[in-house]
C-alpha atoms as a PDB file:
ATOM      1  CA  UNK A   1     178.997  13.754 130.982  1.00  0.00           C
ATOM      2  CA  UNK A   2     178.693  16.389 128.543  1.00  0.00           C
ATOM      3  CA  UNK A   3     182.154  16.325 126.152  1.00  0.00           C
ATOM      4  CA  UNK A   4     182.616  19.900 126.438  1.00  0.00           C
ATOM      5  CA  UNK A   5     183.969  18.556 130.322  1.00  0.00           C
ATOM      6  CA  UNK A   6     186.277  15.907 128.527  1.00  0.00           C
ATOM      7  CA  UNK A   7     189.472  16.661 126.450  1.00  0.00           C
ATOM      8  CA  UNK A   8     188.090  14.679 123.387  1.00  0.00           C
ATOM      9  CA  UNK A   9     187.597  16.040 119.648  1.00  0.00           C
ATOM     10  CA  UNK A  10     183.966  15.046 119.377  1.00  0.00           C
ATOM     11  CA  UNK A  11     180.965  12.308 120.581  1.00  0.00           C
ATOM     12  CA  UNK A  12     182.034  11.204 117.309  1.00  0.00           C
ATOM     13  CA  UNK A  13     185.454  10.784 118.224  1.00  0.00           C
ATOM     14  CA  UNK A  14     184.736   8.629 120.899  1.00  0.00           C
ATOM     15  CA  UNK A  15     181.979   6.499 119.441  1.00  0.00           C
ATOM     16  CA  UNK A  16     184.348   5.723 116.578  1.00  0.00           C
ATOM     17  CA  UNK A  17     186.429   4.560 119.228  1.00  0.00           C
ATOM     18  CA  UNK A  18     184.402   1.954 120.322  1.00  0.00           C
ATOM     19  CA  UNK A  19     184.727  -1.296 117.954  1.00  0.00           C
ATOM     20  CA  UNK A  20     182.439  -3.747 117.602  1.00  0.00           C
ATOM     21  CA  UNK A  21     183.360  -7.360 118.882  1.00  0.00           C
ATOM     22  CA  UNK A  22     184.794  -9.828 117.209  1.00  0.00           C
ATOM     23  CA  UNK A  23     182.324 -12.890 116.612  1.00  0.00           C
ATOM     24  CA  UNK A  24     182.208 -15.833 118.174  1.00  0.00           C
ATOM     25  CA  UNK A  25     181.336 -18.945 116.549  1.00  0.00           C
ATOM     26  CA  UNK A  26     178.200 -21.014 118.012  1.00  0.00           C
ATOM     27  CA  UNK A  27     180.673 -24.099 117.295  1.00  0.00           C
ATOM     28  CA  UNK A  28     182.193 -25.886 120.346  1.00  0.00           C
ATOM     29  CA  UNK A  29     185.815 -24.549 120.578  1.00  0.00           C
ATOM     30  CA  UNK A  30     187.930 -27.288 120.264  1.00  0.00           C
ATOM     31  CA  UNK A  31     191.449 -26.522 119.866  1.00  0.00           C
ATOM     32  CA  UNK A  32     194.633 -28.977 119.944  1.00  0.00           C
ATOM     33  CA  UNK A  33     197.491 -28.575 122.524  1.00  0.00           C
ATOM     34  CA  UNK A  34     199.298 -25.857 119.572  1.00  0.00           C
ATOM     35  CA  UNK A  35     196.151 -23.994 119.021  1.00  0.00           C
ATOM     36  CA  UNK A  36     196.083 -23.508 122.945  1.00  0.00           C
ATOM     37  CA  UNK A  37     199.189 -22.009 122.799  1.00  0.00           C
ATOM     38  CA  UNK A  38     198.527 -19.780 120.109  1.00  0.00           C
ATOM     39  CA  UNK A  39     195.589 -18.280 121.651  1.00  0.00           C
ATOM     40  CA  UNK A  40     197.756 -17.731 124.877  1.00  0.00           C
ATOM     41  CA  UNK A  41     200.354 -15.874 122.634  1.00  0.00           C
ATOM     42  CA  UNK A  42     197.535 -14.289 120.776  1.00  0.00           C
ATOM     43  CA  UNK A  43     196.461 -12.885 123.954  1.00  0.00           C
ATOM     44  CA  UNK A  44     199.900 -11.667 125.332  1.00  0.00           C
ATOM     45  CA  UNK A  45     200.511 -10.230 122.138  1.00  0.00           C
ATOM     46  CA  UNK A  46     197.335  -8.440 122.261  1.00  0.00           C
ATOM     47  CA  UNK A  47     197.875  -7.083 126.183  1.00  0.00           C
ATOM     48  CA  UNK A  48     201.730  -5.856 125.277  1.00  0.00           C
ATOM     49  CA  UNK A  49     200.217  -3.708 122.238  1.00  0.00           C
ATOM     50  CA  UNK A  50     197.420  -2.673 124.861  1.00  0.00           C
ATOM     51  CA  UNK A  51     200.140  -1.512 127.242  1.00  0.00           C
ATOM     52  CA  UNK A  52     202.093   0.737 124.770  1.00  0.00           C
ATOM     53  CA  UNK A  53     198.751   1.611 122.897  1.00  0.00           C
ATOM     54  CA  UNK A  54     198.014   2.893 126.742  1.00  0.00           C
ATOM     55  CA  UNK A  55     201.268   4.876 127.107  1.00  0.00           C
ATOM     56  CA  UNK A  56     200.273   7.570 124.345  1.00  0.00           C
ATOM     57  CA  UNK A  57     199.786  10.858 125.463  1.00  0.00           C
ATOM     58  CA  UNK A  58     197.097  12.295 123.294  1.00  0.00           C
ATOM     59  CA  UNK A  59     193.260  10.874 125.176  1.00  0.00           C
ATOM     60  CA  UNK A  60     192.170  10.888 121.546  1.00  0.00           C
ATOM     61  CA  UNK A  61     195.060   8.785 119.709  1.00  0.00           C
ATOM     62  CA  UNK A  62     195.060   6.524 123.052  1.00  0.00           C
ATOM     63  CA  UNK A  63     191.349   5.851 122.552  1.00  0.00           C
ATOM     64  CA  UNK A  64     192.189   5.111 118.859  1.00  0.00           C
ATOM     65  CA  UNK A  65     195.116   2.518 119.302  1.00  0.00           C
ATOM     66  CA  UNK A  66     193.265   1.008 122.398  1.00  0.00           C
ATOM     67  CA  UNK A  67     190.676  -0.174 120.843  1.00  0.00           C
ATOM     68  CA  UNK A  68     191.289  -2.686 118.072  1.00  0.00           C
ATOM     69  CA  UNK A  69     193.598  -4.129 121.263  1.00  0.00           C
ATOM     70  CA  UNK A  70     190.567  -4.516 124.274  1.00  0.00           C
ATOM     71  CA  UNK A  71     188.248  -5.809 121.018  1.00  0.00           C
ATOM     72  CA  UNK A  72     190.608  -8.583 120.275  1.00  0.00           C
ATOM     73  CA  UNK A  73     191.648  -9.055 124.404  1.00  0.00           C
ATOM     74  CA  UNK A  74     187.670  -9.512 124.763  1.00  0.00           C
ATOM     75  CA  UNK A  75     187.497 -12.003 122.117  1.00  0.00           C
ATOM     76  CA  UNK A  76     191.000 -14.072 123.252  1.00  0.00           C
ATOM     77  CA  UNK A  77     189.964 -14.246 126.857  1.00  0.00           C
ATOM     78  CA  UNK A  78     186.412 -15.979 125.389  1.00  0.00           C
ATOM     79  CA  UNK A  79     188.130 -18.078 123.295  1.00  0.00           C
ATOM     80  CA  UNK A  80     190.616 -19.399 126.224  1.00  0.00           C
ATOM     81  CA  UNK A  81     187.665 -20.210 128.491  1.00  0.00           C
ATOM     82  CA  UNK A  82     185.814 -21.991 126.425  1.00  0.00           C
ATOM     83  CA  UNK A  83     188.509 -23.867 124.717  1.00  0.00           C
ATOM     84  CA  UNK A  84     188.257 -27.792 124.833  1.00  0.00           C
ATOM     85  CA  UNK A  85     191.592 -29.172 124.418  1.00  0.00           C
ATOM     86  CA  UNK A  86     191.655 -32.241 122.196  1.00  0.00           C
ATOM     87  CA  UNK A  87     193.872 -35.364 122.499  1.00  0.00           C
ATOM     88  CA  UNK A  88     195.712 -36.046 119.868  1.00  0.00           C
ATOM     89  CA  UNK A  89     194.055 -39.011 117.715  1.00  0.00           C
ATOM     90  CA  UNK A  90     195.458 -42.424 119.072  1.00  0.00           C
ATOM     91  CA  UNK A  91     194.779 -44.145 116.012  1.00  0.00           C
ATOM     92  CA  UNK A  92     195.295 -43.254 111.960  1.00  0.00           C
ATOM     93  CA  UNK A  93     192.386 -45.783 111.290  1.00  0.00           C
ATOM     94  CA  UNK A  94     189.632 -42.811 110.240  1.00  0.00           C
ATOM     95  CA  UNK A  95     189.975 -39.260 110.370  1.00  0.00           C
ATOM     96  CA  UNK A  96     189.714 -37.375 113.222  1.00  0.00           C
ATOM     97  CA  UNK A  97     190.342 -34.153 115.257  1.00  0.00           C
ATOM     98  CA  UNK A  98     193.571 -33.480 114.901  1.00  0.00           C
ATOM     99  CA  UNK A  99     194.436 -35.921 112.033  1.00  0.00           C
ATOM    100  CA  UNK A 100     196.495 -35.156 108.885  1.00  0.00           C
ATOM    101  CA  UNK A 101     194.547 -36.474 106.110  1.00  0.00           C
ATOM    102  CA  UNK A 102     195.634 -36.782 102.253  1.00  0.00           C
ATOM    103  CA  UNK A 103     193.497 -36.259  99.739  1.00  0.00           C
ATOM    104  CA  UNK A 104     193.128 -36.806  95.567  1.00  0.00           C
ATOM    105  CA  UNK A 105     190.851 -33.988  93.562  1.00  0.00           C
ATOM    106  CA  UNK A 106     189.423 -35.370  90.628  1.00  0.00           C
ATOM    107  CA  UNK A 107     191.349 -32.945  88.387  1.00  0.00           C
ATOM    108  CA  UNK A 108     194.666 -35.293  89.952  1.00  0.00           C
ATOM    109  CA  UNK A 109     196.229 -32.457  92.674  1.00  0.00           C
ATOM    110  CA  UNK A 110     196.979 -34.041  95.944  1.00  0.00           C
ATOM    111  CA  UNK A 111     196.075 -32.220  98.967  1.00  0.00           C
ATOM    112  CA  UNK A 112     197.046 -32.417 102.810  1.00  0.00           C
ATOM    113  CA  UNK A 113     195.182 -30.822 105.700  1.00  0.00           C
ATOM    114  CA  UNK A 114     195.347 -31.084 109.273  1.00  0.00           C
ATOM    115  CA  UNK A 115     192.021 -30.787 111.150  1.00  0.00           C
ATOM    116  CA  UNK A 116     192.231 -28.415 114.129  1.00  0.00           C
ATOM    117  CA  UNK A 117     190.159 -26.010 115.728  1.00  0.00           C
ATOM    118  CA  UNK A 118     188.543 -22.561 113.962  1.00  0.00           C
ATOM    119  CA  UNK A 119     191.594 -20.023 115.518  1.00  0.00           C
ATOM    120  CA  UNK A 120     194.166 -22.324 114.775  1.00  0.00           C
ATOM    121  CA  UNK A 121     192.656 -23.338 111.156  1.00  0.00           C
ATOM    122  CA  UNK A 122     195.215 -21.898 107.903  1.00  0.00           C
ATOM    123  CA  UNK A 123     194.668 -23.560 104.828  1.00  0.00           C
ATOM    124  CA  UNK A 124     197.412 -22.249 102.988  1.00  0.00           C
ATOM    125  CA  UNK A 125     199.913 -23.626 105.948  1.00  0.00           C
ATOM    126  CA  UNK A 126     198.398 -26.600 105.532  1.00  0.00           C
ATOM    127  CA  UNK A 127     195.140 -26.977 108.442  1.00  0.00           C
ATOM    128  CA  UNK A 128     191.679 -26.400 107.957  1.00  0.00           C
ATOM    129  CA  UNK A 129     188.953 -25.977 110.550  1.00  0.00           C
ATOM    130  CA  UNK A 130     187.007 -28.784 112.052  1.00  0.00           C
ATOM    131  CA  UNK A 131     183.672 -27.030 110.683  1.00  0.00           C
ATOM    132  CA  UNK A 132     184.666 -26.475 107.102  1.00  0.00           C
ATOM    133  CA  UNK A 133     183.006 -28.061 104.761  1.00  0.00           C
ATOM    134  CA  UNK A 134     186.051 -30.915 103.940  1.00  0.00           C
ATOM    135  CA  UNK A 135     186.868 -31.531 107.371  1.00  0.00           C
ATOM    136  CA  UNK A 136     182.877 -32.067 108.058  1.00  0.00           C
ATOM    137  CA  UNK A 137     183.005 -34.796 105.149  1.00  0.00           C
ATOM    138  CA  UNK A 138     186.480 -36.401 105.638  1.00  0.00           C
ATOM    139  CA  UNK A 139     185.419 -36.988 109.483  1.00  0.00           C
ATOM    140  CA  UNK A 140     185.571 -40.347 110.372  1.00  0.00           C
ATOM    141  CA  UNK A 141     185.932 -41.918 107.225  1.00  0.00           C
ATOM    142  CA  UNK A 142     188.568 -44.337 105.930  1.00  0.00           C
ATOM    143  CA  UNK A 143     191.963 -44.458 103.607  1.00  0.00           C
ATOM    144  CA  UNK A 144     190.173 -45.121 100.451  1.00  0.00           C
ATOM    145  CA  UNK A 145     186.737 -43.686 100.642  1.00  0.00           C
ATOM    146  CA  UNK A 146     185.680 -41.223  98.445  1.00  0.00           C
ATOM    147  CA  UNK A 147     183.499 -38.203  99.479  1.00  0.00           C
ATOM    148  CA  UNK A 148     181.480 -35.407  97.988  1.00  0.00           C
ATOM    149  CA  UNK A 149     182.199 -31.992  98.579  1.00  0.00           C
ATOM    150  CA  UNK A 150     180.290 -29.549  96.506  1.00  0.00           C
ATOM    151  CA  UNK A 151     180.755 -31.019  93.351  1.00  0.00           C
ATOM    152  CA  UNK A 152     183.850 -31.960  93.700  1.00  0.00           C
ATOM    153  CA  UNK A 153     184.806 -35.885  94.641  1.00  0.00           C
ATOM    154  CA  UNK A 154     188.092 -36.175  97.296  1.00  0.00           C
ATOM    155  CA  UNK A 155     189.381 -39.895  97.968  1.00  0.00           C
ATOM    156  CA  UNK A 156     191.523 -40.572 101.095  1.00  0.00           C
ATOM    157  CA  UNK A 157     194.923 -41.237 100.462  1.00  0.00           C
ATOM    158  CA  UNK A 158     196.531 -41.323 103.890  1.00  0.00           C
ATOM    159  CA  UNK A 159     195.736 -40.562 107.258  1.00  0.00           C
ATOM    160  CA  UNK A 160     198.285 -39.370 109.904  1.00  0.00           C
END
């Protein structure tokens, strides 16, 4: 349809409309019971701001603040059907999914990170994802071992 038949600034208008998805990691999506939640609240969130972003009048400034909504509803609706849920780790012998593990940098800080899945991963509130470069080399190892990450050499403290 030609936009001269459509109440709508420009083609540009509406092709700037129209965000690119979000990407989606090849990784398996394993998430823990939280991180399950949070992508369910993620995706209410995202459908009330759709609903309101809906109500404007103007087609143009609808399209506008729709779309940053349907991108992330596409996304969170991916996300929740291929999410694995993960037990939580029966044991604190070795690190796993899920685990809290401390660490000791060489230059004597002390570090704790909980291993969860890649939406629920924030490193500065204390989790990291399961396909980050620590979590890949703390995985499965033991209080007391000492890995290489970079150049940098962590030793397991504790493991919760």
């Amino acid at each position: 349809m030609s936009v001269a038949f459509v109440k709508e600034e420009s083609a540009e208008t509406a092709a700037e409309t129209q965000l690119p998805d979000r990407p989606v990691s090849q990784h398996p999506n394993l998430v823990t019971e939280a991180g399950l939640k949070l992508l369910e609240e993620q995706m209410k969130a995202a459908r009330a701001a759709h609903e309101i972003a809906n109500a404007v009048e103007d087609v143009n400034e609808r399209r506008r603040q729709i779309a940053p909504h349907l991108r992330d509803i596409r996304y969170l609706a991916e996300r929740l059907r291929t999410a694995q849920v993960m037990p939580a780790p029966e044991a604190n012998d070795s690190v796993s999914f899920g685990s809290t593990v401390t660490f000791t940098r060489e230059d004597g800080r002390v570090q704790s990170y909980r291993i969860v899945g890649e939406d629920e991963a924030d490193p500065k509130a204390g989790s990291i994802s399961y396909v980050s470069p620590v979590a890949r080399a703390l995985n499965g190892k033991v209080v007391g071992d000492i890995v290489t990450v970079g150049e940098q050499e962590l030793e397991i403290t504790a493991i919760q």
